[in-house]
Each structure stands twice: as structure tokens, then as C-alpha cells.
C-alpha atoms as a PDB file:
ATOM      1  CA  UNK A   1     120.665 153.787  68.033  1.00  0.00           C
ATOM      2  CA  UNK A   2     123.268 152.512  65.693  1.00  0.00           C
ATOM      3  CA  UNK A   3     124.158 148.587  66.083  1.00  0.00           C
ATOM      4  CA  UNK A   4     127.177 147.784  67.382  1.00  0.00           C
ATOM      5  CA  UNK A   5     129.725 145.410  66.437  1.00  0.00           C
ATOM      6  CA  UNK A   6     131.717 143.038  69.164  1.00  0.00           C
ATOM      7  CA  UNK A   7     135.117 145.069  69.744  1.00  0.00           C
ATOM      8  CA  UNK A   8     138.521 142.439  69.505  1.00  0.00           C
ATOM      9  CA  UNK A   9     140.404 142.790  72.453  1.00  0.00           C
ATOM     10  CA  UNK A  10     144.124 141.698  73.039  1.00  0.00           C
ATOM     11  CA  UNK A  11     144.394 140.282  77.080  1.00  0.00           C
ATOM     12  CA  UNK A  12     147.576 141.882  78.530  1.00  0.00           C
ATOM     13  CA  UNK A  13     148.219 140.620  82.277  1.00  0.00           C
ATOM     14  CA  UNK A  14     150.454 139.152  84.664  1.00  0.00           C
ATOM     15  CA  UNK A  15     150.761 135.352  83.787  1.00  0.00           C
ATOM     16  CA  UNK A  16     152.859 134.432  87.063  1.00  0.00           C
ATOM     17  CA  UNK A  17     149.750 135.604  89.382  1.00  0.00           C
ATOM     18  CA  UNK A  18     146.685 136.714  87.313  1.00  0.00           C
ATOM     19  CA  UNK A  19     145.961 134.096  84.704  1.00  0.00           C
ATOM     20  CA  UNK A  20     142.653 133.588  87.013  1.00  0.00           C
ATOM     21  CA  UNK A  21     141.607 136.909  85.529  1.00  0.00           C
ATOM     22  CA  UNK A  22     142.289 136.360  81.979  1.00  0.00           C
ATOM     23  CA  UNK A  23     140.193 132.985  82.610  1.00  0.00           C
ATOM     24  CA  UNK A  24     137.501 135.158  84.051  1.00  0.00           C
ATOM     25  CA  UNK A  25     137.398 137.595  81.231  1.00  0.00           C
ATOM     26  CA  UNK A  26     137.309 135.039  78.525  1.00  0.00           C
ATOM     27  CA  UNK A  27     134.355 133.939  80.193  1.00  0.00           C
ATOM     28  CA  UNK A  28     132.467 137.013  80.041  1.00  0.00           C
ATOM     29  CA  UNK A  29     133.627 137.450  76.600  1.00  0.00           C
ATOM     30  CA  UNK A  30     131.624 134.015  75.444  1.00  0.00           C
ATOM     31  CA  UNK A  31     128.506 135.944  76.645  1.00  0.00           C
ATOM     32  CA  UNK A  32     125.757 136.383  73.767  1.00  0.00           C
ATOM     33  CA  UNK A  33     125.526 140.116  74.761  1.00  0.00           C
ATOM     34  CA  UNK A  34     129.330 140.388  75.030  1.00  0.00           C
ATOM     35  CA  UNK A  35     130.387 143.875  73.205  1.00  0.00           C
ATOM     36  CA  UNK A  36     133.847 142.460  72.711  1.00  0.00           C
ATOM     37  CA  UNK A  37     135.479 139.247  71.825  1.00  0.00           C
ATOM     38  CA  UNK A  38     139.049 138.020  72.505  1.00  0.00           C
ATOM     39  CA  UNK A  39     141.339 138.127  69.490  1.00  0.00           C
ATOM     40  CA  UNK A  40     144.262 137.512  71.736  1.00  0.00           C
ATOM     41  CA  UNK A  41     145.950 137.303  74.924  1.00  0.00           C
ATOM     42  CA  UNK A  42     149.630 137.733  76.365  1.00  0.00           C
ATOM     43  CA  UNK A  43     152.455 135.042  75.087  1.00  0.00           C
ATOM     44  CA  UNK A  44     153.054 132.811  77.945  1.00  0.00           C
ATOM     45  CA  UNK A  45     156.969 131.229  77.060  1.00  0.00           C
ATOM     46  CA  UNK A  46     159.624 134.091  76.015  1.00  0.00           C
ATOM     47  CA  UNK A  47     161.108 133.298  72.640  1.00  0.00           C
ATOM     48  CA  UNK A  48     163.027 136.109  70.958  1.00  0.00           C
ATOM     49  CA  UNK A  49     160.556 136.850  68.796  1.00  0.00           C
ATOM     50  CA  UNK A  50     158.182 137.231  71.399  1.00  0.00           C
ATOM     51  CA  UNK A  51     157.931 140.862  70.936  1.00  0.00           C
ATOM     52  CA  UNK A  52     157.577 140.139  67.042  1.00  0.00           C
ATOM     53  CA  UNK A  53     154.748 138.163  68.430  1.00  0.00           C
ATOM     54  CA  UNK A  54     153.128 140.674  70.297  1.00  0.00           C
ATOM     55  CA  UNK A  55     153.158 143.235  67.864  1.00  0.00           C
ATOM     56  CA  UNK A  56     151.305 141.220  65.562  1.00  0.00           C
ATOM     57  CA  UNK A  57     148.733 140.016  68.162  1.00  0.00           C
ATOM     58  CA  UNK A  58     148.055 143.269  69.496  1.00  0.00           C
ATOM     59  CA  UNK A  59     148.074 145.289  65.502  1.00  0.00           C
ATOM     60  CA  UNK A  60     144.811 142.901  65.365  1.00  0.00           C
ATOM     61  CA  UNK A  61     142.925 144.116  67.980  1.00  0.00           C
ATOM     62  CA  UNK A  62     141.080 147.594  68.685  1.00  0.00           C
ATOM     63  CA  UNK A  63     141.626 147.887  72.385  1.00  0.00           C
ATOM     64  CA  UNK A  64     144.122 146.459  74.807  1.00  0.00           C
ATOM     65  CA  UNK A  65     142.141 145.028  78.178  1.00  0.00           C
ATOM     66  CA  UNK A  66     145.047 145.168  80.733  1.00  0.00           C
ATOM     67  CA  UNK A  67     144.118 143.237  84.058  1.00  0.00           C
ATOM     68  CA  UNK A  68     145.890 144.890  86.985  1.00  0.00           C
ATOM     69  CA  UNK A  69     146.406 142.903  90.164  1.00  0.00           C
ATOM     70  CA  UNK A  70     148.464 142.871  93.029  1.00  0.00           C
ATOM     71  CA  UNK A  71     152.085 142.389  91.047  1.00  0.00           C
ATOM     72  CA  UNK A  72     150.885 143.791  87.716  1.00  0.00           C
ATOM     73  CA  UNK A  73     154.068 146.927  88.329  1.00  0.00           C
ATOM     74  CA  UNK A  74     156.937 144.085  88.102  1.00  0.00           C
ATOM     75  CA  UNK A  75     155.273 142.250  84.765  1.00  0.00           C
ATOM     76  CA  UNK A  76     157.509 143.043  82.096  1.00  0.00           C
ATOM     77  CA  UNK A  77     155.629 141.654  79.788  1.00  0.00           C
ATOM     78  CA  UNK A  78     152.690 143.725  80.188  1.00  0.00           C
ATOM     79  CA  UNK A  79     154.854 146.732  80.256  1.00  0.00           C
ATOM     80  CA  UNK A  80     155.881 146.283  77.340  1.00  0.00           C
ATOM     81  CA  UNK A  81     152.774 145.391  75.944  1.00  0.00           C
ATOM     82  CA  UNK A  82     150.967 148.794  76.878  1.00  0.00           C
ATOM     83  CA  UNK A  83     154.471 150.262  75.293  1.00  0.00           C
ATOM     84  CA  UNK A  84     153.561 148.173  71.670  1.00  0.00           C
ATOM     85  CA  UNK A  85     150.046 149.135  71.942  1.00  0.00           C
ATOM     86  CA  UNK A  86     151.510 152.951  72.014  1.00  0.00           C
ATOM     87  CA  UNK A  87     153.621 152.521  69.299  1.00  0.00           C
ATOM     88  CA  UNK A  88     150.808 151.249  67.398  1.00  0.00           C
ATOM     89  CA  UNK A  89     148.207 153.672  68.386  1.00  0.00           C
ATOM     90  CA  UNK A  90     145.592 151.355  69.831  1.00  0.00           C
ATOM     91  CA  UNK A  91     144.175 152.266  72.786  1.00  0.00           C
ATOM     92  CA  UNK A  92     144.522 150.251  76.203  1.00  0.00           C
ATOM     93  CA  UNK A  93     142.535 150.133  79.336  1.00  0.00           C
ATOM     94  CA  UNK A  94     143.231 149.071  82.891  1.00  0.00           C
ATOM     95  CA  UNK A  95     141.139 147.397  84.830  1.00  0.00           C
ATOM     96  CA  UNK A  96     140.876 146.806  88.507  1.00  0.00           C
ATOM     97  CA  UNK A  97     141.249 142.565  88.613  1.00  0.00           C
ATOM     98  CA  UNK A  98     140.987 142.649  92.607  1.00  0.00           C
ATOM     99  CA  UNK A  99     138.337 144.604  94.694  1.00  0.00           C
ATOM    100  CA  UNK A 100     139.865 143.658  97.959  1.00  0.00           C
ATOM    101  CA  UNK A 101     143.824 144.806  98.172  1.00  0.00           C
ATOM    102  CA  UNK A 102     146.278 146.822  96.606  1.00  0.00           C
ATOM    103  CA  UNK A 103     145.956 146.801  92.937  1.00  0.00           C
ATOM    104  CA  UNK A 104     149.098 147.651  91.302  1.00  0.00           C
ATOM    105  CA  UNK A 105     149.388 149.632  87.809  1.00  0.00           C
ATOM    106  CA  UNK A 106     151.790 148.252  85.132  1.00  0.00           C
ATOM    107  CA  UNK A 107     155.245 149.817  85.296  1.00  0.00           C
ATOM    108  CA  UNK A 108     155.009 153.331  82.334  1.00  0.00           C
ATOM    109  CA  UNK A 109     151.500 154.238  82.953  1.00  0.00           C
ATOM    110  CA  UNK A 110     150.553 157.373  84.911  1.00  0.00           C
ATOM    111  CA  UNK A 111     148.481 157.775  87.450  1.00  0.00           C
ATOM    112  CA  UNK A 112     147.565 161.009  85.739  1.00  0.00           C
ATOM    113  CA  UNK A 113     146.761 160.127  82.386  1.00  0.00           C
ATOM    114  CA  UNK A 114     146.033 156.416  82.354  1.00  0.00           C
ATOM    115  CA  UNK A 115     142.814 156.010  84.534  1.00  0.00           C
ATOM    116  CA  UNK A 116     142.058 152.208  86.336  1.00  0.00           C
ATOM    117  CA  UNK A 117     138.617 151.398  85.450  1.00  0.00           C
ATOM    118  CA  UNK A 118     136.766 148.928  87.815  1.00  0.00           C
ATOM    119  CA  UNK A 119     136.183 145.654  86.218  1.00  0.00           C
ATOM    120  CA  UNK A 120     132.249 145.763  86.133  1.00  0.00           C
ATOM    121  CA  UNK A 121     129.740 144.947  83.200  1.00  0.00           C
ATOM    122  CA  UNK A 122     128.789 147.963  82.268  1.00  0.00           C
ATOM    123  CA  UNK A 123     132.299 149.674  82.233  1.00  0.00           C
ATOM    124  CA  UNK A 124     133.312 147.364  79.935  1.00  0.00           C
ATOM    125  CA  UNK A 125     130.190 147.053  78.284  1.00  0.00           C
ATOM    126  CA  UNK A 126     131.405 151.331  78.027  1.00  0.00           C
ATOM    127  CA  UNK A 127     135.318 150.846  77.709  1.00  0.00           C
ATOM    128  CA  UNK A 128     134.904 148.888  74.887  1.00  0.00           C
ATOM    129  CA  UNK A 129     133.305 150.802  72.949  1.00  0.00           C
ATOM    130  CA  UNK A 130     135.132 151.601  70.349  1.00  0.00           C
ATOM    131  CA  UNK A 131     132.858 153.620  67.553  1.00  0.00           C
ATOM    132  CA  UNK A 132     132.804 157.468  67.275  1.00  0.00           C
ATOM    133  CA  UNK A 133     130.745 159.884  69.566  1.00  0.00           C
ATOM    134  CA  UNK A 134     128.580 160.507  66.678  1.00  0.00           C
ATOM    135  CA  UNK A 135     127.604 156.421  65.914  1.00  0.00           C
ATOM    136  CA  UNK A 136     126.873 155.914  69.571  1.00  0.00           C
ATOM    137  CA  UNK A 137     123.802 158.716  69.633  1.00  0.00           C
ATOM    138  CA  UNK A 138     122.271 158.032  66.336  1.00  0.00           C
END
């Protein structure tokens, strides 16, 4: 089995209710058998560059870990971070941040397309991921 390198993820979630989560994931990310490590998280203050901001945060990272909780569909931030991830082609994942309650999804994902994973070890252990089919049987 190929070795695998620690996947940079950009944090996108709802910093009015669900910077617990963030907190929580960070913490798991310091873990010595952590497959992915934080290169960035959601801008706190608007600025009018934020977006500017974003862009650049998110352009650094391989995967977008989006923490859904129980306001995540009116954060307008994290909307339109999943919309910048698009626009740049990196991927983004939701995760469940609440096992108990409803868990909303961001505002412009489908409940089609745009699965919510539930925030366990070994989904995101999975989820993140990142090399092709072929490097993760050899």
C-alpha cells in the first residue's frame, strides 16, 4: 500500500454558532495519525476583500471540510465558500457537526448531489483522501 501524505484542508463553518466544531476538528487534526492537516479556516471579520481572502485560502487547500450544524443554511459565508471552492475545482465535503438535532445543509448544495457525511474517524480518515483510485490499492 502506497504511503500517504496528510491532505490540507480549508475549515468552512458557521462562526456565529459552530466555532465549537472547528475547535473540535483542529483537534483531531493535531493527531499523529491525522490524514489531513488544517491549512485554513473561514475569515471571522468581513472586510471587502474578504472574498479575495477566501479565494486564496481555499486555492491552498485540496479539500474543503464544511461543518454543518443546526444554522449552517443561513451562513453566508459558508455559502459562498462551497461556491469559491466550485469555481476553483476543489472538492468539498459536508459533515454532520451534531448527532442529536436537525442538521442543516449550507444554502446551494443539493440534497441530491452533495452527500452529508457523518463526522466519524474513519470517514474522514476516507473523505480525505485525496490520491487516485489506483495509489490507494497499490
Amino acid at each position: 500500500m502506497a504511503t500517504r501524505t496528510r491532505t490540507p484542508v480549508f475549515i468552512s463553518f458557521d462562526y456565529d454558532h459552530d466555532a465549537r466544531l472547528k475547535d473540535l476538528l483542529v483537534g483531531q487534526a493535531r493527531n499523529d495519525d491525522s490524514p489531513f492537516f488544517i491549512e485554513d479556516w473561514s475569515i471571522k471579520k468581513e472586510t471587502k476583500s474578504w472574498k479575495a481572502d477566501a479565494k486564496r485560502r481555499i486555492g491552498r487547500s485540496k479539500l474543503v471540510l464544511v461543518l454543518c450544524g443546526h444554522h449552517t443554511d443561513s451562513a453566508v459565508g459558508v455559502a459562498a465558500e462551497i461556491e469559491i471552492a466550485r469555481q476553483l475545482g476543489v472538492r468539498f465535503i459536508l459533515l454532520r457537526g451534531y448527532r442529536k438535532g436537525k442538521v442543516e445543509r449550507p444554502a446551494g448544495t443539493s440534497w441530491f448531489f452533495d452527500t452529508m457525511h457523518d463526522w466519524t474517524w474513519d470517514n474522514l480518515q476516507r473523505l480525505t483522501d485525496v490520491r487516485p483510485w489506483w495509489q490507494k490499492i497499490w
